[in-house]
PDB file of N, CA and C in Angstrom:
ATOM      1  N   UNK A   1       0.824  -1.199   0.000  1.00  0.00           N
ATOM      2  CA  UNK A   1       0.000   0.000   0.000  1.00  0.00           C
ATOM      3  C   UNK A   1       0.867   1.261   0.000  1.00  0.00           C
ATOM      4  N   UNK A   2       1.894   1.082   0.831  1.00  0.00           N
ATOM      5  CA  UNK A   2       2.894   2.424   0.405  1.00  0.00           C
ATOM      6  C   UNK A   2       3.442   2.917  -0.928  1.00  0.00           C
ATOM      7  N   UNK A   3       3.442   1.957  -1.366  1.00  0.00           N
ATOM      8  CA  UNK A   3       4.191   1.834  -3.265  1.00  0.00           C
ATOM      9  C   UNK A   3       2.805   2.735  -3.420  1.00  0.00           C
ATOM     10  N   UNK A   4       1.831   2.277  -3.501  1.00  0.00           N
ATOM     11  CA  UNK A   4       0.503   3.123  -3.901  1.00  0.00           C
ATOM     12  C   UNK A   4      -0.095   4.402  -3.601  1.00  0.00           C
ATOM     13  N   UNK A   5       0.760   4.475  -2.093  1.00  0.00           N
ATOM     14  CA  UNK A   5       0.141   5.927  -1.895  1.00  0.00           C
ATOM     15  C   UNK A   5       1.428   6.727  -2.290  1.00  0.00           C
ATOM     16  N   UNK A   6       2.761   6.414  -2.474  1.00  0.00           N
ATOM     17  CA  UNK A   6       3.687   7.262  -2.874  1.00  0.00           C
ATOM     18  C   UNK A   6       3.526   7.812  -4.679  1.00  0.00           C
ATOM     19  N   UNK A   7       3.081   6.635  -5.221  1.00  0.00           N
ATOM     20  CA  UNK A   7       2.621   7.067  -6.554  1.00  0.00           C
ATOM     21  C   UNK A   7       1.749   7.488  -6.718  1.00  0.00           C
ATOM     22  N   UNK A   8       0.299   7.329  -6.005  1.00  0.00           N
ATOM     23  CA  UNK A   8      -0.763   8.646  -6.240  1.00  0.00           C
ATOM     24  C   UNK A   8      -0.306   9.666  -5.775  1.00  0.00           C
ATOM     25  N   UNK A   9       0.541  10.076  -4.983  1.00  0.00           N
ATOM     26  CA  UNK A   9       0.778  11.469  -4.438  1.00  0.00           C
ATOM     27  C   UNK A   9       1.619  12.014  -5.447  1.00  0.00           C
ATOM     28  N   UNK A  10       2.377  11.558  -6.053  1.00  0.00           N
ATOM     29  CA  UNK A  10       3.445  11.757  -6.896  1.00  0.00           C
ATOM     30  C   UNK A  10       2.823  12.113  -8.389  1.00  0.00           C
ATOM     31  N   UNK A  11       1.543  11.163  -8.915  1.00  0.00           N
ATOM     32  CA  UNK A  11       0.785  11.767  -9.979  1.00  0.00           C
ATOM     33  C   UNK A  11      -0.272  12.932  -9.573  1.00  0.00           C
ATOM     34  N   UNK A  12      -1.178  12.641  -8.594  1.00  0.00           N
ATOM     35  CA  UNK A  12      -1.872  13.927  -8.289  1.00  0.00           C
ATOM     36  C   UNK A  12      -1.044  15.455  -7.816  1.00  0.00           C
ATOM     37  N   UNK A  13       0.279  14.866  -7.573  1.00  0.00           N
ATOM     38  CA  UNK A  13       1.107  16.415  -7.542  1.00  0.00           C
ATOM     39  C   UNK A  13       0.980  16.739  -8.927  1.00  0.00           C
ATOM     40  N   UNK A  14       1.323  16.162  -9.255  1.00  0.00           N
ATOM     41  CA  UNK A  14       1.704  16.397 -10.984  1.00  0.00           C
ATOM     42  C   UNK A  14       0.551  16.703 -11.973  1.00  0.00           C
ATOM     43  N   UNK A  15      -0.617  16.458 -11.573  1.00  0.00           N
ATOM     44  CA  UNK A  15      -1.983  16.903 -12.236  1.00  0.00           C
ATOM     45  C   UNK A  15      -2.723  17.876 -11.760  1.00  0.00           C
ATOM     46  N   UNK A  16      -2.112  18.402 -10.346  1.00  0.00           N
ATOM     47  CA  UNK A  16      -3.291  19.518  -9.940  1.00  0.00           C
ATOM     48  C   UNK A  16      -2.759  21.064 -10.552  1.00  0.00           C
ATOM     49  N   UNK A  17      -2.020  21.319 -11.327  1.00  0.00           N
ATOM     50  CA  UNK A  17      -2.211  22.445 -12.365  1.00  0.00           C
ATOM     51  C   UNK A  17      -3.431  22.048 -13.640  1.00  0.00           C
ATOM     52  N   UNK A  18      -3.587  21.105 -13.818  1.00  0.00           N
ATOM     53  CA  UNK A  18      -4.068  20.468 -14.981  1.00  0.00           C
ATOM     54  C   UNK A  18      -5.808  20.325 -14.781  1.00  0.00           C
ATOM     55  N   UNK A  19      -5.795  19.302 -13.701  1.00  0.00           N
ATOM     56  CA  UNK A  19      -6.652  18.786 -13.560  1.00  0.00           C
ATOM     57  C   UNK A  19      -7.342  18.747 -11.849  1.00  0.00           C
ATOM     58  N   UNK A  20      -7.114  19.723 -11.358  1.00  0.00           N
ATOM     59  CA  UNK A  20      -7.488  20.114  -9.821  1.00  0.00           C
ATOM     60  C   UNK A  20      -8.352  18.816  -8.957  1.00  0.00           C
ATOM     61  N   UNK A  21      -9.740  18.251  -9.500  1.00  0.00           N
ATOM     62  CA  UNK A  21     -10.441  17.966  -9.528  1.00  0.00           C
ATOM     63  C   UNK A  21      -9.710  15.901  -9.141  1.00  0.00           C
ATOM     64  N   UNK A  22      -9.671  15.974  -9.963  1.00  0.00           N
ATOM     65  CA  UNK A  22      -8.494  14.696 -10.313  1.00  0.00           C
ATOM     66  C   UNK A  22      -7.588  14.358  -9.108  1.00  0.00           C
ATOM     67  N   UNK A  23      -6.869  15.392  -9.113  1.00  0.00           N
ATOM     68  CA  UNK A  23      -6.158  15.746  -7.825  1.00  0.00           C
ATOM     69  C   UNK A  23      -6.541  14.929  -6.794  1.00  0.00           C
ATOM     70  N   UNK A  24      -7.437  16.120  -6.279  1.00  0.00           N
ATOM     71  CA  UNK A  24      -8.192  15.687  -5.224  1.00  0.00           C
ATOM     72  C   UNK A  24      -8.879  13.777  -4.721  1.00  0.00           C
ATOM     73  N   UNK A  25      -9.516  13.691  -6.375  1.00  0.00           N
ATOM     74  CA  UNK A  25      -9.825  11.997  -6.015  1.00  0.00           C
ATOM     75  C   UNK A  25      -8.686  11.361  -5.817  1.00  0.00           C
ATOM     76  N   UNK A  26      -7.562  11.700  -6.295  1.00  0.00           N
ATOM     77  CA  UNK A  26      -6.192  10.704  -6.010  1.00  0.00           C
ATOM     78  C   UNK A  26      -6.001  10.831  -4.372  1.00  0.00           C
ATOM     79  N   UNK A  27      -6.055  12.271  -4.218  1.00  0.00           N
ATOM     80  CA  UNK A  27      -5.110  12.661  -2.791  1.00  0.00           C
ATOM     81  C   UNK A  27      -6.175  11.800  -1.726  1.00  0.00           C
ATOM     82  N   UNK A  28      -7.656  11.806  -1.817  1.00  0.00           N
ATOM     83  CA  UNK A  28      -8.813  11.096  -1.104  1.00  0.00           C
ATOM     84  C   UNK A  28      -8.526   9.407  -1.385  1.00  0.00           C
ATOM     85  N   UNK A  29      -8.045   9.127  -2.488  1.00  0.00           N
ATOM     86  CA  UNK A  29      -8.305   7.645  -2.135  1.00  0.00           C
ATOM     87  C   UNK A  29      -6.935   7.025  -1.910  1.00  0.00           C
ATOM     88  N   UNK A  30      -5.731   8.125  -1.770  1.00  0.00           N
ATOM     89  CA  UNK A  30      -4.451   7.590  -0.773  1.00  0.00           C
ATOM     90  C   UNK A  30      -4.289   8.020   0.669  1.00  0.00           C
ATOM     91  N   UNK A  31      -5.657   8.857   0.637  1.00  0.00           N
ATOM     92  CA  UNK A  31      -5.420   8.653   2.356  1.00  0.00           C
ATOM     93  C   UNK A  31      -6.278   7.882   2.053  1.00  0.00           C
ATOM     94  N   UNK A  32      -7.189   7.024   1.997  1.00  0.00           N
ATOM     95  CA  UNK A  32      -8.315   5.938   2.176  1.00  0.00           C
ATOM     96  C   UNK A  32      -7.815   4.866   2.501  1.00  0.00           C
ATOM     97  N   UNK A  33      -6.395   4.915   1.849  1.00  0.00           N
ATOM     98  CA  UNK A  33      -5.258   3.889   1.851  1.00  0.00           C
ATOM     99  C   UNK A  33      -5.013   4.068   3.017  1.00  0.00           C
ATOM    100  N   UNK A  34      -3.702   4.578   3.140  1.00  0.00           N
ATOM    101  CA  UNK A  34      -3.047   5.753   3.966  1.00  0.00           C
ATOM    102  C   UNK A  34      -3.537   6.335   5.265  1.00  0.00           C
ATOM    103  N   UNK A  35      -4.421   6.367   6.199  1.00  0.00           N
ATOM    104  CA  UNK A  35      -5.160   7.810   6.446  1.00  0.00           C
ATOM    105  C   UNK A  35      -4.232   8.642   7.336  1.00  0.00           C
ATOM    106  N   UNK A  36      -2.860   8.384   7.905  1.00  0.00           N
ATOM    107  CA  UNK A  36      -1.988   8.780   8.481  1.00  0.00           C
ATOM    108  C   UNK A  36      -1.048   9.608   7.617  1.00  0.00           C
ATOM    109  N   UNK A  37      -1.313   9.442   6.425  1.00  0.00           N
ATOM    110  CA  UNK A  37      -0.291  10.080   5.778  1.00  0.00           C
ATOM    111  C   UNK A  37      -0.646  11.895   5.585  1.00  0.00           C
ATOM    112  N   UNK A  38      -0.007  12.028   6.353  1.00  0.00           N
ATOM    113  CA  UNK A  38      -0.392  13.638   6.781  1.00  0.00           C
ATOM    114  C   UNK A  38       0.382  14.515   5.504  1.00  0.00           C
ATOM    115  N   UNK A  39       1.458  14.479   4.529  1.00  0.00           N
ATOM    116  CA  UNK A  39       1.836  14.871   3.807  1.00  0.00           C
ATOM    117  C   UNK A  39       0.568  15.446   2.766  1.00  0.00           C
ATOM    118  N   UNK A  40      -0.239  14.465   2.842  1.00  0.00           N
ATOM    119  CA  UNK A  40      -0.687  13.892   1.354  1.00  0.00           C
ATOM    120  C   UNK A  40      -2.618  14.812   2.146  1.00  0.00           C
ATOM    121  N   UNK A  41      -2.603  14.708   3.334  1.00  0.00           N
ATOM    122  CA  UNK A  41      -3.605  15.784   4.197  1.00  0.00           C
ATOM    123  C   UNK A  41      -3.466  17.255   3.886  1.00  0.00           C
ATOM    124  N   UNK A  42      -1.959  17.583   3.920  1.00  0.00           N
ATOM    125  CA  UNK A  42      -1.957  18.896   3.855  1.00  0.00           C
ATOM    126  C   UNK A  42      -2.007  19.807   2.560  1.00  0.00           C
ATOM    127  N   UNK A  43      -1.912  18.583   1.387  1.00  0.00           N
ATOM    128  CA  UNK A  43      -1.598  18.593  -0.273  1.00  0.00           C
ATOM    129  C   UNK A  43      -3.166  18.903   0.027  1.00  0.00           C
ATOM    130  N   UNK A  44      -4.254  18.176   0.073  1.00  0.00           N
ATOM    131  CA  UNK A  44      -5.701  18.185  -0.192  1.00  0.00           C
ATOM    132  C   UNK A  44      -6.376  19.064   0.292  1.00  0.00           C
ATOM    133  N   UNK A  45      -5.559  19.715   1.702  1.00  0.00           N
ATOM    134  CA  UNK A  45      -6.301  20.870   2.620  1.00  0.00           C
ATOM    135  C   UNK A  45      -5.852  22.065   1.592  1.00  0.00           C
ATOM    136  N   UNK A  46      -4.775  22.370   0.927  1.00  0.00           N
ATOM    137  CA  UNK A  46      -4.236  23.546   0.445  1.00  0.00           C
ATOM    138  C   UNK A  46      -5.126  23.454  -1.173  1.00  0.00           C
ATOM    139  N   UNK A  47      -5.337  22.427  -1.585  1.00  0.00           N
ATOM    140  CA  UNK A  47      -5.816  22.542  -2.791  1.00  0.00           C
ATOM    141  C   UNK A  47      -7.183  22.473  -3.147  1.00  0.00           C
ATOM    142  N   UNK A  48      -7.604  22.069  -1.753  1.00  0.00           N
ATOM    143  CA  UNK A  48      -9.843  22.164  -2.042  1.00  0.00           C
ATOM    144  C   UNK A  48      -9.438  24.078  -0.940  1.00  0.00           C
ATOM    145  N   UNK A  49      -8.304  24.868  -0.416  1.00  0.00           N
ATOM    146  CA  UNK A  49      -8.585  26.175   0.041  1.00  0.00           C
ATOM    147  C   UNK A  49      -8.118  27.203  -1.637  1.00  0.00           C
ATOM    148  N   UNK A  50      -7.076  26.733  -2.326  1.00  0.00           N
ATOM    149  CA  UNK A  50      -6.567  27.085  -3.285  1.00  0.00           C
ATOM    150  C   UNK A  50      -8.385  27.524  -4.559  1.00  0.00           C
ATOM    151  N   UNK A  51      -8.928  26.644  -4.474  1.00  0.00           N
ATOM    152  CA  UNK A  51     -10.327  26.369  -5.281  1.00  0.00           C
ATOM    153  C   UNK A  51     -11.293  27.272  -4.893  1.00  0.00           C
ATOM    154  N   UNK A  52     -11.004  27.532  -3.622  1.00  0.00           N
ATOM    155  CA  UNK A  52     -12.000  28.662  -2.858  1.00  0.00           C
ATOM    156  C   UNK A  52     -13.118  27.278  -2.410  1.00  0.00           C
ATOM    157  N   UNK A  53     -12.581  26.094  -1.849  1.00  0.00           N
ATOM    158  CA  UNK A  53     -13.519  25.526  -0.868  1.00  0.00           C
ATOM    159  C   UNK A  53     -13.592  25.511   0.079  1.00  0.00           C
ATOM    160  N   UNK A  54     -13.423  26.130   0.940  1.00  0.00           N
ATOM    161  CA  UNK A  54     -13.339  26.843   2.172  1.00  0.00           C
ATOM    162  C   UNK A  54     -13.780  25.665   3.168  1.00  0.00           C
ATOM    163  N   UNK A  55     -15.233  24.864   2.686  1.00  0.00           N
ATOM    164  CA  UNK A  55     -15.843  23.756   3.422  1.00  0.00           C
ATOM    165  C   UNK A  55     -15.248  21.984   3.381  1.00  0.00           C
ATOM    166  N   UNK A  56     -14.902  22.301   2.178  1.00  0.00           N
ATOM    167  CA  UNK A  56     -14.001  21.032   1.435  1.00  0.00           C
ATOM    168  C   UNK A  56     -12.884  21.247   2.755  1.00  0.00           C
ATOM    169  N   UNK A  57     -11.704  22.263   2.895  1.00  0.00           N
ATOM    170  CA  UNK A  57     -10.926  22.231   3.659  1.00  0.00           C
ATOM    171  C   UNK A  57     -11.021  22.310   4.847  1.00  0.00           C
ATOM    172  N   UNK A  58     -12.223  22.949   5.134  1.00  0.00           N
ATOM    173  CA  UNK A  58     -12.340  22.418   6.609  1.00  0.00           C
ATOM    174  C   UNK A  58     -12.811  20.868   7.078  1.00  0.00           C
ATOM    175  N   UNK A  59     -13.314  20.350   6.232  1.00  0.00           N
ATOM    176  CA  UNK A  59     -13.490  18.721   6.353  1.00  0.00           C
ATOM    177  C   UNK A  59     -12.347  18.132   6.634  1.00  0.00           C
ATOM    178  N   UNK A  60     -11.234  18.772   5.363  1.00  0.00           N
ATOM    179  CA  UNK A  60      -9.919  17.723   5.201  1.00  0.00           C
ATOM    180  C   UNK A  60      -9.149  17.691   6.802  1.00  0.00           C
ATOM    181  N   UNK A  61      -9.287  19.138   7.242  1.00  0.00           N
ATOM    182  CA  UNK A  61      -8.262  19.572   8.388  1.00  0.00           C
ATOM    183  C   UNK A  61      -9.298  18.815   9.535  1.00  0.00           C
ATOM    184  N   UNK A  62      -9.898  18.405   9.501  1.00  0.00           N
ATOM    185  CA  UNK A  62     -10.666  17.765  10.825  1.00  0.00           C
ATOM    186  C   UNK A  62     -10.508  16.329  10.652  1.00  0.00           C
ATOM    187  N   UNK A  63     -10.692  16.171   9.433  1.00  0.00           N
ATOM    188  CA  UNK A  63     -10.304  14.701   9.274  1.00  0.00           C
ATOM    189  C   UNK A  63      -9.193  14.086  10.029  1.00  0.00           C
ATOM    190  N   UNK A  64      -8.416  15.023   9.044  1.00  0.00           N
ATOM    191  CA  UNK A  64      -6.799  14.934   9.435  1.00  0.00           C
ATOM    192  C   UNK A  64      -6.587  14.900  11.233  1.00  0.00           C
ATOM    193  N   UNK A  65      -7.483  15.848  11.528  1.00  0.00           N
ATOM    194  CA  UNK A  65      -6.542  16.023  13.110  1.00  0.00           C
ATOM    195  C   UNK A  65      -7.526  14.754  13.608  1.00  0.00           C
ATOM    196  N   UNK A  66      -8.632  14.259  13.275  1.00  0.00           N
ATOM    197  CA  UNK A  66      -9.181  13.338  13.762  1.00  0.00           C
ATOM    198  C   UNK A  66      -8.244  11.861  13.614  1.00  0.00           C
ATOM    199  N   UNK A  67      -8.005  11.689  12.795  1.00  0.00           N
ATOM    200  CA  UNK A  67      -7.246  10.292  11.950  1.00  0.00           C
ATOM    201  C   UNK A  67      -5.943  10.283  12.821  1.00  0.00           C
ATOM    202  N   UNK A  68      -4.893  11.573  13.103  1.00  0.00           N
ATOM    203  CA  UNK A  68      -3.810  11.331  13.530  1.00  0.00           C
ATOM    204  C   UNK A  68      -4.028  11.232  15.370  1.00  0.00           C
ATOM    205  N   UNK A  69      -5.096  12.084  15.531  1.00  0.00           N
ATOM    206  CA  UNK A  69      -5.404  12.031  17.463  1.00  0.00           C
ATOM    207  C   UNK A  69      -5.680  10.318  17.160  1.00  0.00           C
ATOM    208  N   UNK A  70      -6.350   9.712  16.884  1.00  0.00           N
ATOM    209  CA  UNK A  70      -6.805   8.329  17.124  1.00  0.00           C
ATOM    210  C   UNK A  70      -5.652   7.284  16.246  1.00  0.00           C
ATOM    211  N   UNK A  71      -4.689   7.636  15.552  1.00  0.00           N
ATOM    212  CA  UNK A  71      -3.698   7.295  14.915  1.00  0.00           C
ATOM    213  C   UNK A  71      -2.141   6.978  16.268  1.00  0.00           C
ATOM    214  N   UNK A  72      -2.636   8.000  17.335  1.00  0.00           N
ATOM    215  CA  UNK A  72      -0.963   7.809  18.191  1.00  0.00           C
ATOM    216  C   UNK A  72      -1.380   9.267  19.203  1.00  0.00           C
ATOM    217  N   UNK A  73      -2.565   9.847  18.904  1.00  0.00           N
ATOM    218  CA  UNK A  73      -2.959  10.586  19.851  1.00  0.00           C
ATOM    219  C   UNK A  73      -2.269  11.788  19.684  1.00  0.00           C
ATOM    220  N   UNK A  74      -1.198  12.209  19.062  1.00  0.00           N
ATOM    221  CA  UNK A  74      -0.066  13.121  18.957  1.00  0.00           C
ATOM    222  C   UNK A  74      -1.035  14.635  18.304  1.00  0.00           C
ATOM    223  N   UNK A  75      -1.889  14.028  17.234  1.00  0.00           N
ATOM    224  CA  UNK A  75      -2.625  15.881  16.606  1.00  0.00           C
ATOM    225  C   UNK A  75      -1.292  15.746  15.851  1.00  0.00           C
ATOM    226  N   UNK A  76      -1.701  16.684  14.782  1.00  0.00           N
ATOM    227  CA  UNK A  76      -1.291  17.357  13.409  1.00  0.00           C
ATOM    228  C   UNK A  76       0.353  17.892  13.708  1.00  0.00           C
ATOM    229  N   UNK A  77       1.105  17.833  12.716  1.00  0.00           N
ATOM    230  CA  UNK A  77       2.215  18.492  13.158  1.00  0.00           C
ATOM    231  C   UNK A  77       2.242  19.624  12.882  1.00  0.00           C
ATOM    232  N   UNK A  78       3.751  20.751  13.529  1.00  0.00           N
ATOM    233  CA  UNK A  78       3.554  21.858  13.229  1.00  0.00           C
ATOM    234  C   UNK A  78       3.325  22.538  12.377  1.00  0.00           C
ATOM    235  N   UNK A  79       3.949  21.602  10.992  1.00  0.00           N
ATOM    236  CA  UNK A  79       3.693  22.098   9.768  1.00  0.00           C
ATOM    237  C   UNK A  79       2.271  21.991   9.306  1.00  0.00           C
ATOM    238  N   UNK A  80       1.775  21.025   9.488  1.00  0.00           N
ATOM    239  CA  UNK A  80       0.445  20.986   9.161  1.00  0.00           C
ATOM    240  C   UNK A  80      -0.599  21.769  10.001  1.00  0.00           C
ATOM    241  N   UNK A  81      -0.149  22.562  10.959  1.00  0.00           N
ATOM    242  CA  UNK A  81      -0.937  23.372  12.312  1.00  0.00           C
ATOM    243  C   UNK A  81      -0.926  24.569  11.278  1.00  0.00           C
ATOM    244  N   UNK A  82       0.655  25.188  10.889  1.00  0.00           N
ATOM    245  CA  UNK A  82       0.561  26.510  10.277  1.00  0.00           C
ATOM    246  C   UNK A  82      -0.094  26.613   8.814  1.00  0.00           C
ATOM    247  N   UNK A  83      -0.205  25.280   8.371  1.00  0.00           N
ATOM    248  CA  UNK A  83      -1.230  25.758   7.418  1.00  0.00           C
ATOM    249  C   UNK A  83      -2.573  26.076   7.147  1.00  0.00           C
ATOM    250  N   UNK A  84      -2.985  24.895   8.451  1.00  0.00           N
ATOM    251  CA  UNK A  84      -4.235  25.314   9.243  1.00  0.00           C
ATOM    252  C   UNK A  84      -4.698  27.122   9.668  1.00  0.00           C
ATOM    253  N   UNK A  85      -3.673  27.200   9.977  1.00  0.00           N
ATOM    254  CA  UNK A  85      -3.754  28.775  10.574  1.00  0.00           C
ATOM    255  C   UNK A  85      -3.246  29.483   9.796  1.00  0.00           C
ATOM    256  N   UNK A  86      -2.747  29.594   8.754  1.00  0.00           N
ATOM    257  CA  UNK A  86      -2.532  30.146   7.220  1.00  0.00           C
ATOM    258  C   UNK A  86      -4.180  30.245   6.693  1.00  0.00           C
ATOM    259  N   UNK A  87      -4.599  29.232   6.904  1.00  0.00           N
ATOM    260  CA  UNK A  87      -5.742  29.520   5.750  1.00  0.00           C
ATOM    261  C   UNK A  87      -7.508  29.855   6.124  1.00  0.00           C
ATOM    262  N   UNK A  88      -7.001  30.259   7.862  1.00  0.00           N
ATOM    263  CA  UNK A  88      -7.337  30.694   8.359  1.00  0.00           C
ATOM    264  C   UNK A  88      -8.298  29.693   9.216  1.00  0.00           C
ATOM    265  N   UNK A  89      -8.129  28.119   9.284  1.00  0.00           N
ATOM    266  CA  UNK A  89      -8.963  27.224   9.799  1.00  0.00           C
ATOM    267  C   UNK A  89      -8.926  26.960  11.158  1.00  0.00           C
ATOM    268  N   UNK A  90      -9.744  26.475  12.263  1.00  0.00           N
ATOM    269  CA  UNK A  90      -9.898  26.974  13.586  1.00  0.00           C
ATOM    270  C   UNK A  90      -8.361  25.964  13.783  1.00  0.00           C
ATOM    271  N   UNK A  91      -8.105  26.199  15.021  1.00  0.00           N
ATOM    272  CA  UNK A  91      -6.835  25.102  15.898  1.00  0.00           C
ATOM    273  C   UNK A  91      -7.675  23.941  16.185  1.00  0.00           C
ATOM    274  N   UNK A  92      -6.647  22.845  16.070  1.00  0.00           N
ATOM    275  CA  UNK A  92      -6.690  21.581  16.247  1.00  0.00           C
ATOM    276  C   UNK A  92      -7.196  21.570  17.399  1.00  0.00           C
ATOM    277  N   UNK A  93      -7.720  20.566  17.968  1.00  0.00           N
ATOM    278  CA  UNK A  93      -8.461  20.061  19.703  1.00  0.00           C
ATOM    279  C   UNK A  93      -7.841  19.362  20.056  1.00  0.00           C
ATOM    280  N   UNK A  94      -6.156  19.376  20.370  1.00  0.00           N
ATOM    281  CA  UNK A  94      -5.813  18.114  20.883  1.00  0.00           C
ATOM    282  C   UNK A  94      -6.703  17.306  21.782  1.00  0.00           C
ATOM    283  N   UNK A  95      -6.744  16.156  21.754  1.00  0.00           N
ATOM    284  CA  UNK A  95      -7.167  15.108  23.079  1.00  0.00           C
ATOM    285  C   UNK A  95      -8.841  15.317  22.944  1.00  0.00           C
ATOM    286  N   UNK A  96      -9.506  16.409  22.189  1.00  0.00           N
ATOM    287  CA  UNK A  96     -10.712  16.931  22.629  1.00  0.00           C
ATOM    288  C   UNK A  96     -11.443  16.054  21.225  1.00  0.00           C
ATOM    289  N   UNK A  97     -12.424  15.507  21.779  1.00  0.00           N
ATOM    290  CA  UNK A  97     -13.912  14.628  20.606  1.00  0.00           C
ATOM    291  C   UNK A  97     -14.507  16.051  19.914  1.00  0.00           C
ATOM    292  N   UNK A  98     -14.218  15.553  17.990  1.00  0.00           N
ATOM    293  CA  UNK A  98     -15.612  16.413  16.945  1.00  0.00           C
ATOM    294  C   UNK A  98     -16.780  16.384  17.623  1.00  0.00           C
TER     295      UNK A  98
END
């Protein structure tokens, strides 16, 4: 499954000038794979905010902090916090239930 999510991430990088849309189903069905793979979280949060989906990205970023709190309990890393707060989306809940 890693071979798989490294190559969808690697083609949906490579298609979201092209094909935005596309993108997105790749970046969704390698975390489906994946759902820890926070790289490939922060690719999907920046590119459904990039679109002007404002709601799309707030899904992704809850997901995300949901998947990694119940993943090792740890919450989003920093990098993935400041993009959160770049794009103006509320702070993570560590430890705290959606």
């Amino acid at each position: 499954s890693r071979r798989f999510v490294m190559a969808a991430s690697q083609l949906a990088e490579r298609i979201e000038p092209l094909d935005s849309a596309a993108a997105i189903r790749l970046y969704e069905h390698a975390l489906d794979v994946e759902p820890l793979a926070e790289s490939l979280s922060r690719r999907l949060i920046r590119l459904h905010a990039n679109r002007g989906e404002r709601a799309e990205a707030l899904r992704a970023w809850r997901a995300c902090c949901a998947m990694l709190r119940g993943g090792g309990g740890l919450g989003p890393s920093p990098e993935t916090r400041a993009l959160a707060a770049q794009l103006g989306l509320p702070p993570a809940e560590d430890g705290a239930a959606d």
